[in-house]
Protein backbone atom coordinates (compact mmCIF):
# COMPACT_ATOMS: atom_id res chain seq x y z
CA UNK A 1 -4.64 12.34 15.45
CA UNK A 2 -1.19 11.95 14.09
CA UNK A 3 0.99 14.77 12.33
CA UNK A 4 2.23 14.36 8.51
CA UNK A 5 5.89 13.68 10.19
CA UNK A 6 4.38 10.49 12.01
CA UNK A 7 4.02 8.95 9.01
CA UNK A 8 6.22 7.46 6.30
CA UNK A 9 5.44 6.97 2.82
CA UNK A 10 6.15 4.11 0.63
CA UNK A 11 4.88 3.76 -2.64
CA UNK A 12 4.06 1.41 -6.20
CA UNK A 13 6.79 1.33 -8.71
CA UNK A 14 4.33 2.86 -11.19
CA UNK A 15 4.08 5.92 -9.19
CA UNK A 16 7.36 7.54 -11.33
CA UNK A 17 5.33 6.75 -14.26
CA UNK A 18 2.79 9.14 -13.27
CA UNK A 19 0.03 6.51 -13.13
CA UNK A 20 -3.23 7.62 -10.81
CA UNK A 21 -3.04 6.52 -7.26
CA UNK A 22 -3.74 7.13 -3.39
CA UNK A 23 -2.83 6.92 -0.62
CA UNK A 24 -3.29 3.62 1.62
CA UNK A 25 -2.88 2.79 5.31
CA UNK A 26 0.20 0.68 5.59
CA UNK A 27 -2.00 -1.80 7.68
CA UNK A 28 -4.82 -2.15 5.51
CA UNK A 29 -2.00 -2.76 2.71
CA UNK A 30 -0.48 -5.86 4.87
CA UNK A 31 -3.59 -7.03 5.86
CA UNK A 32 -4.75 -7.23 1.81
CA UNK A 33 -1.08 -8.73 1.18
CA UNK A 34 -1.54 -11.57 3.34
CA UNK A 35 -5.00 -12.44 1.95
CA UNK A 36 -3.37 -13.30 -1.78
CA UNK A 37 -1.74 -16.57 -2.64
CA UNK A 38 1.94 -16.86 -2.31
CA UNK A 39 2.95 -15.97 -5.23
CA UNK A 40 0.43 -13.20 -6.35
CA UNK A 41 2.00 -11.78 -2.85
CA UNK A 42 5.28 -11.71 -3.62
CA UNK A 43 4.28 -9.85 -7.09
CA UNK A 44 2.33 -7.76 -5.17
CA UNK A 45 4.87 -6.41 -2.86
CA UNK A 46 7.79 -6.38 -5.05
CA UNK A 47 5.87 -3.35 -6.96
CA UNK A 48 6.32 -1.57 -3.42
CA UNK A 49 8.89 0.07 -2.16
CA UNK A 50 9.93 -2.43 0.99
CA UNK A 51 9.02 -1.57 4.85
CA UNK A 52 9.20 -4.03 8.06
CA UNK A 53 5.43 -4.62 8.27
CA UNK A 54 5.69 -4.17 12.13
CA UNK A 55 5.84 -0.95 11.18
CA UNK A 56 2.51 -0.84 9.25
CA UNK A 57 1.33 1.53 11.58
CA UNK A 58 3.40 4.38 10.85
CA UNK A 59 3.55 4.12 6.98
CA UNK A 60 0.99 6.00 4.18
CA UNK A 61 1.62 3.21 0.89
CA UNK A 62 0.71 5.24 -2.59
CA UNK A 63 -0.74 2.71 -4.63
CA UNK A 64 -1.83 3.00 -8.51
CA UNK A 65 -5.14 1.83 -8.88
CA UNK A 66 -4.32 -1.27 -10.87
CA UNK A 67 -1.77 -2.19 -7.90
CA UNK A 68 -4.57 -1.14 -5.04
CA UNK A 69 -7.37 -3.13 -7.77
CA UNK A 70 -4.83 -6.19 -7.58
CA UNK A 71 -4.69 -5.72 -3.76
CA UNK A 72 -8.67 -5.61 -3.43
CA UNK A 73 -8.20 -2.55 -2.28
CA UNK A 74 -10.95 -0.50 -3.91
CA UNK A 75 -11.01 2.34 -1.58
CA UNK A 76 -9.19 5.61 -0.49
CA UNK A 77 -7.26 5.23 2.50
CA UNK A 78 -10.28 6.28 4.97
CA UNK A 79 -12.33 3.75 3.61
CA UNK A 80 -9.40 1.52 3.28
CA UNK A 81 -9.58 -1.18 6.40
């Protein structure tokens, strides 16, 4: 099991806003990027603070729920894969 320092959070513009979230796995984040169309992509991840997606791994991504919703992500980050 990895420490809190392993990992590096990123986060959805709309966290400053003080919209409701959680936290994602940075893989399960990718992997739901890749599934969208092009453009609904780019969207996606330009509401995200940027990372290099090799390092998915090591990275917690706080989503709101309409960003995770957008993502098909509909879980928390455990049930997240």
């Amino acid at each position: 099991m990895k420490s809190e320092q392993d990992y590096r959070v990123r986060e959805c513009l709309h966290r400053a806003q003080g919209a409701p979230g959680s936290y994602y796995d940075g893989r399960a984040y990718v992997k739901h990027l890749q599934r969208l169309p092009s453009e609904a992509a780019v969207r996606a991840a330009a509401r995200v603070t940027p990372f290099f997606w090799a390092d998915a791994a090591h990275i917690n991504v706080w989503l709101c729920r309409d960003c995770a919703e957008d993502l098909g992500l509909k879980g928390r980050e455990s049930d997240a894969a």
